[in-house]
Protein backbone atom coordinates (compact mmCIF):
# COMPACT_ATOMS: atom_id res chain seq x y z
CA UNK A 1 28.10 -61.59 80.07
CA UNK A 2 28.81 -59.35 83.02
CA UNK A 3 30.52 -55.95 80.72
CA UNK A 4 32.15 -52.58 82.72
CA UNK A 5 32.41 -49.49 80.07
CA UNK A 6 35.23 -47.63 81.94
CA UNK A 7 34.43 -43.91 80.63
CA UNK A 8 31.31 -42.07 79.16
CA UNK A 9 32.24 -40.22 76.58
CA UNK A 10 30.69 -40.59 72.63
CA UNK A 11 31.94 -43.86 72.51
CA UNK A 12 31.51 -45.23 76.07
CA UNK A 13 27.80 -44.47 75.72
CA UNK A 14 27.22 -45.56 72.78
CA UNK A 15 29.36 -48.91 73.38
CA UNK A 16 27.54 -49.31 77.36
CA UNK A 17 23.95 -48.87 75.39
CA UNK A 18 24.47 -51.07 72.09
CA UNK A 19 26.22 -53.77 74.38
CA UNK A 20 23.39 -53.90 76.29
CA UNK A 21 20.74 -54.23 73.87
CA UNK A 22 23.03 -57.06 72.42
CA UNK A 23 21.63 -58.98 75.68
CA UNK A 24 24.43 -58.42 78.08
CA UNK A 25 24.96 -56.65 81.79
CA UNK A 26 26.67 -53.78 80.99
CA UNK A 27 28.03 -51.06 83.67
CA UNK A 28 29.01 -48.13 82.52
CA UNK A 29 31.51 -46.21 84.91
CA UNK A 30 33.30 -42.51 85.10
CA UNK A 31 34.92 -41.06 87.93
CA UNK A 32 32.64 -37.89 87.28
CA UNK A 33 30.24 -38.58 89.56
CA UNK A 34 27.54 -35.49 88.58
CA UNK A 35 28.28 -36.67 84.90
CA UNK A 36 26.94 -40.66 86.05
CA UNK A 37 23.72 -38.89 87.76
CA UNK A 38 22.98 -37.26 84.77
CA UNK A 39 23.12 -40.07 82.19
CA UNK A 40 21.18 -41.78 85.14
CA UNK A 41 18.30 -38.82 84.53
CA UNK A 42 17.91 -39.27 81.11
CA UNK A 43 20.37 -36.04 80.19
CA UNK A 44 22.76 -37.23 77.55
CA UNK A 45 25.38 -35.22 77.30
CA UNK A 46 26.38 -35.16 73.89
CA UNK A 47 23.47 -35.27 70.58
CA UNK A 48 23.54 -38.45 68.92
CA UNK A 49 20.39 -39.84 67.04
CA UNK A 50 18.59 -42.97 68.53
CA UNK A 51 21.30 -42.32 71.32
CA UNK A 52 18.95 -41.49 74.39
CA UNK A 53 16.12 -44.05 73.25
CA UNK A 54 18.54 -46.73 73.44
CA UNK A 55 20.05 -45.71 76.47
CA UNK A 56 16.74 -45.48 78.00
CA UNK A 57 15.16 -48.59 76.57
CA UNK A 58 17.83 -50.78 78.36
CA UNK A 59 18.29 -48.90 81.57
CA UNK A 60 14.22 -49.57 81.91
CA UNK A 61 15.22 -53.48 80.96
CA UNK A 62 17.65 -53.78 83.66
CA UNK A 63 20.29 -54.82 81.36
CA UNK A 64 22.24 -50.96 81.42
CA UNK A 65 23.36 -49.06 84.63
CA UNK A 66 25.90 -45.95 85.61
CA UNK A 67 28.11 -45.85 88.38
CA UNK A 68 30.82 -43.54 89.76
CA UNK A 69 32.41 -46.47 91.50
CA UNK A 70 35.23 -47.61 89.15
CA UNK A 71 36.34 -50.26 91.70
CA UNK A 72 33.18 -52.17 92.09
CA UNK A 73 32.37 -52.10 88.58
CA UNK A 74 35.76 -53.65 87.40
CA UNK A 75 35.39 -56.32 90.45
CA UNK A 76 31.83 -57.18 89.33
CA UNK A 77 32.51 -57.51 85.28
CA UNK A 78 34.30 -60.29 83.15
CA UNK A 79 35.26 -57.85 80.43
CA UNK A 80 36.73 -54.66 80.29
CA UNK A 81 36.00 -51.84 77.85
CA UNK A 82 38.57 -48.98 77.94
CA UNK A 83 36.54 -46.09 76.29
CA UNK A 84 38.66 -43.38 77.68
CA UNK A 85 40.45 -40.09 75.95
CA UNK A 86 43.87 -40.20 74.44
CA UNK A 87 44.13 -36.43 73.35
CA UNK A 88 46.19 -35.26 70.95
CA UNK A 89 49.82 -33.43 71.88
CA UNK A 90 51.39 -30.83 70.00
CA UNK A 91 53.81 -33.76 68.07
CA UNK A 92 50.71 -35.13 66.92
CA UNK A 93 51.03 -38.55 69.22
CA UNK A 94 48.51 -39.62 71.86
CA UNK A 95 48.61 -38.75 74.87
CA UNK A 96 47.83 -41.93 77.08
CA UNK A 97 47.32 -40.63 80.09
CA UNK A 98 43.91 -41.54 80.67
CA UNK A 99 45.01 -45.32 79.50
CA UNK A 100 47.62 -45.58 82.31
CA UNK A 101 44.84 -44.50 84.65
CA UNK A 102 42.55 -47.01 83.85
CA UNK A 103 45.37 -49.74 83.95
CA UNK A 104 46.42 -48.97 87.02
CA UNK A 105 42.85 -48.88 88.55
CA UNK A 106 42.22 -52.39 86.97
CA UNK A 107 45.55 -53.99 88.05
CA UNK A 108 44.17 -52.77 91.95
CA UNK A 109 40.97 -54.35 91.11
CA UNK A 110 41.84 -57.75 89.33
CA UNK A 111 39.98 -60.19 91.30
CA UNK A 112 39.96 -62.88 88.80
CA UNK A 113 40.33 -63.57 85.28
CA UNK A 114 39.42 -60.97 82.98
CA UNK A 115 39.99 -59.34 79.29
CA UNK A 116 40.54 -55.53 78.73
CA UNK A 117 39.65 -54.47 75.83
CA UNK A 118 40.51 -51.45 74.15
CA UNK A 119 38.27 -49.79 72.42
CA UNK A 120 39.63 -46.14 72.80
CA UNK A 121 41.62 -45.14 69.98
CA UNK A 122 45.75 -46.00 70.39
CA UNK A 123 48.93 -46.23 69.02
CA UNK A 124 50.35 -49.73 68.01
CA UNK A 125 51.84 -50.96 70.71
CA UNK A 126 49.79 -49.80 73.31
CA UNK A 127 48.65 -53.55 74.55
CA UNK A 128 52.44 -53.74 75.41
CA UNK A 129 51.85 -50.88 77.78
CA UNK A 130 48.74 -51.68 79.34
CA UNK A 131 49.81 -55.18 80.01
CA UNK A 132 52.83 -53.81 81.69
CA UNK A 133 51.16 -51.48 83.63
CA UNK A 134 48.51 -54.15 84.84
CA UNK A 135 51.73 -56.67 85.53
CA UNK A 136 53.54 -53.96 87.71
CA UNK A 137 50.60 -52.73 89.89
CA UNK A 138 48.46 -55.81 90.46
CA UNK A 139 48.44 -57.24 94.27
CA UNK A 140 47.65 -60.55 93.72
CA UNK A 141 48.61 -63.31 90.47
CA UNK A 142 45.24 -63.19 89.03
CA UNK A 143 45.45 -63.79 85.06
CA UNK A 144 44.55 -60.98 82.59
CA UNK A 145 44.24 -60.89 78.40
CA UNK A 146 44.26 -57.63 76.68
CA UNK A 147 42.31 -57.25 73.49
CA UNK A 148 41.68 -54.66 70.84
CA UNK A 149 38.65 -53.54 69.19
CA UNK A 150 38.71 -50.53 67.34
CA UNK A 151 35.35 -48.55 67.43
CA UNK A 152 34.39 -46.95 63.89
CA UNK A 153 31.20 -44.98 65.09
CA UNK A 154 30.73 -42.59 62.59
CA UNK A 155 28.80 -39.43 64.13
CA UNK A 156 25.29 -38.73 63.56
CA UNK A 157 25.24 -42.43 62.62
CA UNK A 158 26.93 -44.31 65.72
CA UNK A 159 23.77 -46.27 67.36
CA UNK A 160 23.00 -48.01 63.98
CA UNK A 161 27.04 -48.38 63.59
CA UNK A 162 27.26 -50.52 66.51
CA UNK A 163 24.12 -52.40 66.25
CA UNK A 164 24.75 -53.22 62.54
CA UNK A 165 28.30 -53.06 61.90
CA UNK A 166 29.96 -54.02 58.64
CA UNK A 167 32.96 -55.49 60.54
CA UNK A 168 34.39 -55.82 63.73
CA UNK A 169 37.87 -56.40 64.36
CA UNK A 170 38.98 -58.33 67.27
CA UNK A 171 42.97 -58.58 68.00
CA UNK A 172 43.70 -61.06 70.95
CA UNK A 173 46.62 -62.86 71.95
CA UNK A 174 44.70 -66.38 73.73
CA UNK A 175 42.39 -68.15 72.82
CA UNK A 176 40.91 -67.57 76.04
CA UNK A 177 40.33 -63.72 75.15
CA UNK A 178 39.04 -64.87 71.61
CA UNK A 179 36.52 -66.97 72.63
CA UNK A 180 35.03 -64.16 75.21
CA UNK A 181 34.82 -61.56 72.33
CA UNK A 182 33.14 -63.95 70.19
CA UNK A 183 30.57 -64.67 72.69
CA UNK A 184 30.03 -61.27 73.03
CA UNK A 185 29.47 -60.14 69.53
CA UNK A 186 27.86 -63.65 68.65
CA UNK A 187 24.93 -62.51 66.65
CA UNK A 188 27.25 -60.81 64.46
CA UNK A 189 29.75 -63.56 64.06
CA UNK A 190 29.87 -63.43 60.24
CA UNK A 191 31.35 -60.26 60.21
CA UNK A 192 34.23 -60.66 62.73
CA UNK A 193 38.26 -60.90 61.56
CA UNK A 194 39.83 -61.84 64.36
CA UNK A 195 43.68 -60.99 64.43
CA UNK A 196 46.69 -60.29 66.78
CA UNK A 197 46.75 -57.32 68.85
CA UNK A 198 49.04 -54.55 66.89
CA UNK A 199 47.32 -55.20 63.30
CA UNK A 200 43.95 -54.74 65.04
CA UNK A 201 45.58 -51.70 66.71
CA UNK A 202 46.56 -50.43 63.50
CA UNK A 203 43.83 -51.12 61.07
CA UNK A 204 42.04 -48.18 62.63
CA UNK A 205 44.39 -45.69 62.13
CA UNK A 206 45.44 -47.10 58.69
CA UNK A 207 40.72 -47.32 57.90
CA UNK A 208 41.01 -43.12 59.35
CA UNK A 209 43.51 -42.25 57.62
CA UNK A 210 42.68 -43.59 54.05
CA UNK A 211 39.28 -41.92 53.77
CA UNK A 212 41.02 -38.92 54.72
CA UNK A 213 43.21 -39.41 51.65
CA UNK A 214 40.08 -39.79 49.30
CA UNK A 215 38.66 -36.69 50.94
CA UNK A 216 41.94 -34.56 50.10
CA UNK A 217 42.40 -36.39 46.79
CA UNK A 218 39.10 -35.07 45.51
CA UNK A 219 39.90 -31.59 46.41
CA UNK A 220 43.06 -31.60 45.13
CA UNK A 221 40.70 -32.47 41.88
CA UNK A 222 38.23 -29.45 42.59
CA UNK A 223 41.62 -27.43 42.71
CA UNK A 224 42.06 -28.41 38.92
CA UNK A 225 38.65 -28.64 38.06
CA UNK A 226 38.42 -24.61 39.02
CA UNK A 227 41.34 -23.96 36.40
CA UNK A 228 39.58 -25.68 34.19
CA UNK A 229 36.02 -26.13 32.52
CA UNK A 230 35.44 -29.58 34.60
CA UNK A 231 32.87 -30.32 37.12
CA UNK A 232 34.44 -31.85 40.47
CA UNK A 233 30.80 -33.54 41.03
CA UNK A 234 30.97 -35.30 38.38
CA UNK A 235 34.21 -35.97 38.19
CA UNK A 236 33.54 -37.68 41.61
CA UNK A 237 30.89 -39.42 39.90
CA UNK A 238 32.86 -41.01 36.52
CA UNK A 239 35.37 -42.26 39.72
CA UNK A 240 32.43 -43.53 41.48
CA UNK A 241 30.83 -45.19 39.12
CA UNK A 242 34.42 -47.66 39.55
CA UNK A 243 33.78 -50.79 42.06
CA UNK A 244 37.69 -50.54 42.72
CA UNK A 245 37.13 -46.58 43.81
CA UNK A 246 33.35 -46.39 44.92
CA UNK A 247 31.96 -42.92 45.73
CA UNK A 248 32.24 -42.49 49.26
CA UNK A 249 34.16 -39.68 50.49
CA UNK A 250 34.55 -38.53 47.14
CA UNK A 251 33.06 -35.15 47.92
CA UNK A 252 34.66 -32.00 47.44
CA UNK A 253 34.37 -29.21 50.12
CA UNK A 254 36.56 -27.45 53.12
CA UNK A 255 37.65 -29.65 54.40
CA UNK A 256 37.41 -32.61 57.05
CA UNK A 257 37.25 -32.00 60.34
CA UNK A 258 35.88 -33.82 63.92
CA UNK A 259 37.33 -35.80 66.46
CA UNK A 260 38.97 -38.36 64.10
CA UNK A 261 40.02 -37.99 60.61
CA UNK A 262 42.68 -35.17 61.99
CA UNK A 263 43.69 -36.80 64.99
CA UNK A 264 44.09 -40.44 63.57
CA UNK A 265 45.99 -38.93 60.71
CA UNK A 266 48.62 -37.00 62.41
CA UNK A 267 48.84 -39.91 65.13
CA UNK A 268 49.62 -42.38 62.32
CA UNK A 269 51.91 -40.03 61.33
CA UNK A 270 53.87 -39.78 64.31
CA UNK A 271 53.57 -43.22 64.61
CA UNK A 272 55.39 -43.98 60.99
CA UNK A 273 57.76 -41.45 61.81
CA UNK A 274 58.63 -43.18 65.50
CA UNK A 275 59.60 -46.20 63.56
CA UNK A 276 61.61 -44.92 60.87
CA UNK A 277 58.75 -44.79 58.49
CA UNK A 278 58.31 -42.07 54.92
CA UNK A 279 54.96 -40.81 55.83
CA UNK A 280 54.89 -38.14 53.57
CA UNK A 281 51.77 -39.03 51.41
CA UNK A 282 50.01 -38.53 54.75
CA UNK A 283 51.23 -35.82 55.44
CA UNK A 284 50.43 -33.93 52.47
CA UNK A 285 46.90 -35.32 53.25
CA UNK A 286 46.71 -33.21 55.90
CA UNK A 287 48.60 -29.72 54.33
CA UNK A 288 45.96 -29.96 51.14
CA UNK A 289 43.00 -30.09 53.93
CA UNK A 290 44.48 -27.68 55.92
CA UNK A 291 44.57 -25.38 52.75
CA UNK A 292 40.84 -25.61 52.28
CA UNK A 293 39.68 -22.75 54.70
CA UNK A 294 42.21 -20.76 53.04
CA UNK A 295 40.84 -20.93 49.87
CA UNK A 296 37.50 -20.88 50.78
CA UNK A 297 38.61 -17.66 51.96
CA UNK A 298 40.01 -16.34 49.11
CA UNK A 299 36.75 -16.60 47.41
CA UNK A 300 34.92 -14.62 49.52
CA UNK A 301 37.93 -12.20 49.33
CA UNK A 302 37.53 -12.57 45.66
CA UNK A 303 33.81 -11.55 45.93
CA UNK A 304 33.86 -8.56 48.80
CA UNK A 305 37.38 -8.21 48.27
CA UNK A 306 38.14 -6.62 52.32
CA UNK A 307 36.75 -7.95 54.66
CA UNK A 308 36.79 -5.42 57.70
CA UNK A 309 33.93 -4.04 58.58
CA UNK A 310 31.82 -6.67 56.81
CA UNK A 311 28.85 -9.15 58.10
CA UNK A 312 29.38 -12.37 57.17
CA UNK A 313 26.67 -15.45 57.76
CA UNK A 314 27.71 -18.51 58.54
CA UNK A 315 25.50 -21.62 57.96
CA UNK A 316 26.63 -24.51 59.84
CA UNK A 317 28.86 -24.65 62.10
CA UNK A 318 29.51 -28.86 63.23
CA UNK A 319 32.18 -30.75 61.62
CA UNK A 320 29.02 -32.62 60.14
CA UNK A 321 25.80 -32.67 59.87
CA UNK A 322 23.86 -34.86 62.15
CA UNK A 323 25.82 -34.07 65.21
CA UNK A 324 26.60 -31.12 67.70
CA UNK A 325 30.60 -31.76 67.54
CA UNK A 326 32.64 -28.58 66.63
CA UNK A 327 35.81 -30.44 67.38
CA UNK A 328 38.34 -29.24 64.43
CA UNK A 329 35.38 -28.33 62.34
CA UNK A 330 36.62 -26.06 59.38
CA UNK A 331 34.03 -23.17 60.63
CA UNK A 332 36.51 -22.61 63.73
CA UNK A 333 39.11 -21.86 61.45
CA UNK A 334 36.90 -19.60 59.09
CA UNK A 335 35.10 -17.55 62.12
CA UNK A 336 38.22 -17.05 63.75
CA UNK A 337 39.91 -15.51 60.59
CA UNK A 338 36.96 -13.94 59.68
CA UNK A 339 36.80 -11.73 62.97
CA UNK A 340 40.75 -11.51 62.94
CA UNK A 341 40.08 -9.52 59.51
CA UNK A 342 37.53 -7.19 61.38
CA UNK A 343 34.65 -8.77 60.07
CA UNK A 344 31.16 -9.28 61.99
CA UNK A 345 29.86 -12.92 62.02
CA UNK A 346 26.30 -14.17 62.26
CA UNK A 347 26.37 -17.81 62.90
CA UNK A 348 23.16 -20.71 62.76
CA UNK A 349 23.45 -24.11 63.11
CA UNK A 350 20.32 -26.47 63.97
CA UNK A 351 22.65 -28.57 66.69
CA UNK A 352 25.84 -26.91 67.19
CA UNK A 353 25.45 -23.40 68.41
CA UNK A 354 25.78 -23.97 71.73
CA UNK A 355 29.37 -25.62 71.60
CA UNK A 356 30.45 -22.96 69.39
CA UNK A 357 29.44 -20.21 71.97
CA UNK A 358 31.72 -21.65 74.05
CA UNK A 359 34.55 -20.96 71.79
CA UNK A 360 33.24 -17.56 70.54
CA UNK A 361 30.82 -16.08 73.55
CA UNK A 362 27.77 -14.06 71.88
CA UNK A 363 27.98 -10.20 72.74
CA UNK A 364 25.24 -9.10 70.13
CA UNK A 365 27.69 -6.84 67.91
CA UNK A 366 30.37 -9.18 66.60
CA UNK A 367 29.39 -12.22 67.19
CA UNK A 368 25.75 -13.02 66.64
CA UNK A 369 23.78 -16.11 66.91
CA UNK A 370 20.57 -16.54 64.61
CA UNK A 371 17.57 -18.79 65.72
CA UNK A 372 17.44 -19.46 61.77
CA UNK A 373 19.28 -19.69 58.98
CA UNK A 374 17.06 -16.50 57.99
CA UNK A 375 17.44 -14.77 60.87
CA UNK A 376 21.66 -15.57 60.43
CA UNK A 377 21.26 -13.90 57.20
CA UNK A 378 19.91 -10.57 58.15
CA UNK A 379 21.84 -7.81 57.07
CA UNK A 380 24.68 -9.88 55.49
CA UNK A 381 27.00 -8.67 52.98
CA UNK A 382 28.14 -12.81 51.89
CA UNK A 383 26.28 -15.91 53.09
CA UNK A 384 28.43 -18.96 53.91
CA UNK A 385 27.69 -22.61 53.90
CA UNK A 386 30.16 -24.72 56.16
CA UNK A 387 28.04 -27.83 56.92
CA UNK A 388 25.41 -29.45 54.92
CA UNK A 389 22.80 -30.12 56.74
CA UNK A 390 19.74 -31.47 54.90
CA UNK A 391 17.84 -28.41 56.16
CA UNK A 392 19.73 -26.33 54.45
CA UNK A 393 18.23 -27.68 50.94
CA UNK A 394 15.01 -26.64 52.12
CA UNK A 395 15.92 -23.05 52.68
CA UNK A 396 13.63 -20.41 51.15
CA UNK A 397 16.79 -18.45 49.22
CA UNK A 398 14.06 -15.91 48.15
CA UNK A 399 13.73 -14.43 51.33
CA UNK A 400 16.69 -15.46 52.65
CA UNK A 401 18.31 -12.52 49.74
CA UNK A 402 15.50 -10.04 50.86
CA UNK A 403 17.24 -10.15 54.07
CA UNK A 404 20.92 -9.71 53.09
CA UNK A 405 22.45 -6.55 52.45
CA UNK A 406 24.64 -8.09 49.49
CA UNK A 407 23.45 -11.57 47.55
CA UNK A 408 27.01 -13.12 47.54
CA UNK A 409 26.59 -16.74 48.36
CA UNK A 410 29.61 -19.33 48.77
CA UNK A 411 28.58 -22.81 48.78
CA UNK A 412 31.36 -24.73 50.90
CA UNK A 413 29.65 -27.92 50.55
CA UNK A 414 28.42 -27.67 47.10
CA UNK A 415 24.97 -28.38 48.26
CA UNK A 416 22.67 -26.39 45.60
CA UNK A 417 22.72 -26.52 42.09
CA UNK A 418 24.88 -23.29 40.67
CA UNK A 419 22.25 -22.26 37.81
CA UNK A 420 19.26 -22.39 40.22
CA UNK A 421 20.67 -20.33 43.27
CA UNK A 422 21.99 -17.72 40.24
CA UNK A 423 18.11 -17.66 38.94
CA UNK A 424 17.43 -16.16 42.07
CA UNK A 425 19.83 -13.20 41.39
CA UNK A 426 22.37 -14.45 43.74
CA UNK A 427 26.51 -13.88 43.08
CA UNK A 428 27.16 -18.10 43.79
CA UNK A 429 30.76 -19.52 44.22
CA UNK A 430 31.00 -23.00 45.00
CA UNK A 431 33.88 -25.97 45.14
CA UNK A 432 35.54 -27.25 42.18
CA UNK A 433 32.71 -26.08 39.89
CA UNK A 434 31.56 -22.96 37.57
């Protein structure tokens, strides 16, 4: 099938690139034209495992291209993927924008039948508004089906996502549009639940939103556990072990962060609240995870009690491990508040460091950057641990307290076992346990 991906982002590439090796002609097109030239060199602008073999792989096949000419690509193409940004406003609803943009640039360039698909993340109710949109500013009386289908590319995972996916919803309102999506995901036709429009719509923001519930849930346990003599891990665990529960996501920490879990959750909000919806066991979702940082801090407070005039490493610094996305990562909130209290920061992460610079620029006495989590610790009065990053467990804590100035380490990810780290001679808080 002839494909256009209209916008490169994380999940235009990765949808352009997985489409493609499902056997297909795929275009992918963005109106940034140096952005197209440099996906067409082989620089991929974001880090994403398997990401620029598979790109490459099908751009040698023939089957994958980039172009900066929206137009032509929505001409050539039978079906439509909308991959562009909805951003997040200050109410916590979309901003659809981008969406409009795209509409209006298809209903210019209908030149036949064709289905547009959304695949960016929306509101319910947006197929309303694209199909209006495409209604008013089309020139001719060529037909048109809009579709949904929901991405759920999790980072530092996302090729093997798409090419393997436990489901994929499909929300269409003809038959006509059905039968196109199932031709295009036919090798993975036992997986497929086709419904209408809005419930695909929602079921992404309702999928988001849920693990982000489990996520607070458990740390509202590690809250209790710390009160008590229990062990959040294995708390986690007895739950677990429950087919009704299961253990993912059942991981205490700081906190969730990255472009989805926050953003999906406060749009469904706003959404539920738009239509005269209670909301408020979302809601206090997102106040317990936006308490985390806090009370990660007051453990280090606990330990150095002021912080001024401090150094304080930070290990980690993505939302995630696996992935170079800072987007609402919990280490924002604890650097910023950590140099608001006149602290120095040393920061390391294997993949992130350089989208963290450009939210807090290097200048060699504040704000430090190490080339390892060693060189991050030099001099350091507490040692923090914000993502965890399978490196990390391979970290020679020996030397890494030779280097520090004070052996306070605060486990934010509960990735070490307490008794060991303490054998070294270390001072070790973690979450939810003694």
């Amino acid at each position: 099938m002839k494909i256009a991906v209209l916008g490169t982002g994380y999940v235009g590439l990765v949808t352009a690139a997985g489409l493609a090796e499902f056997g297909h002609s795929v275009v992918g097109a963005d109106k940034m034209a140096d952005k197209i030239e440099r996906i067409r060199r082989g620089e991929i602008p974001i880090y994403e495992p398997g990401l620029g073999a598979l790109l490459a792989a099908n751009l040698r096949r023939g089957t994958l291209s980039f172009s900066a000419d929206l137009a032509a690509a929505v001409q050539a193409a039978d079906v439509l993927f909308v991959c562009v940004g909805t951003p997040q406003g200050d109410d916590g609803s979309a901003d659809m924008a981008q969406i409009e943009e795209v509409s209006r640039l298809i209903a210019e360039n209908l030149n036949g039948y064709k289905v547009v698909v959304e695949k960016s993340t929306v509101p319910v109710k947006t197929s309303v508004w694209i199909k209006r949109t495409i209604s008013l500013y089309k020139k001719n009386e060529e037909e048109f089906d809009v579709a949904s289908n929901p991405e759920f590319l999790r980072e530092g995972s996302a090729v093997e996502d798409f090419l393997h996916p436990d489901r994929i919803i499909i929300g269409v309102e003809s038959d006509r549009a059905r039968d196109l999506m199932l031709r295009i995901y036919d090798r993975h036709k036992d997986r497929i639940l086709v419904t209408n429009i809005d419930t695909a719509e929602l079921i992404k923001h309702a999928s988001n939103s849920f693990l982000a519930l489990k996520i607070s849930y458990i740390n509202l346990m590690a809250n209790l556990c710390e009160r008590t003599e229990a062990d959040v891990e294995l708390v986690a665990k007895g739950m677990g072990l429950d087919p009704r529960i299961g253990a993912r996501f059942l991981k205490a920490g700081i906190g969730f962060g990255g472009s989805c879990f926050p953003k999906d959750l406060k749009a469904l909000i706003k959404i539920g609240e738009d239509l005269g919806v209670d909301m408020s066991l979302l809601k206090e979702t997102d106040r317990i995870n936006q308490a985390r940082v806090r009370l990660f801090l007051d453990k280090l407070k606990s330990a150095l009690w002021i912080l001024g005039d401090k150094t304080i490493a930070v290990l980690g610094l993505a939302f995630k491990p696996e992935t170079d996305d800072v987007r609402e990562a919990p280490s924002i909130r604890i650097v910023q508040a950590l140099l608001d209290e006149g602290a120095r920061v040393r920061l390391y992460d294997p993949k992130a460091a350089d989208n963290m610079r450009e939210l807090f620029p290097e200048d060699g006495v504040r704000v430090v950057y190490g080339a390892s989590p060693a060189e991050a610790a030099e001099g350091a009065n507490a040692l923090l641990v914000c993502t965890d990053w399978a490196e990390f467990l391979d970290l020679d804590l020996a030397n890494v307290k030779e280097r520090m100035a004070n052996p306070i380490f605060i486990d934010g990810r509960n990735l070490y076992d307490p008794a060991a780290v303490r054998a070294l001679g270390f001072e070790y808080f973690s979450i939810g346990r003694k």
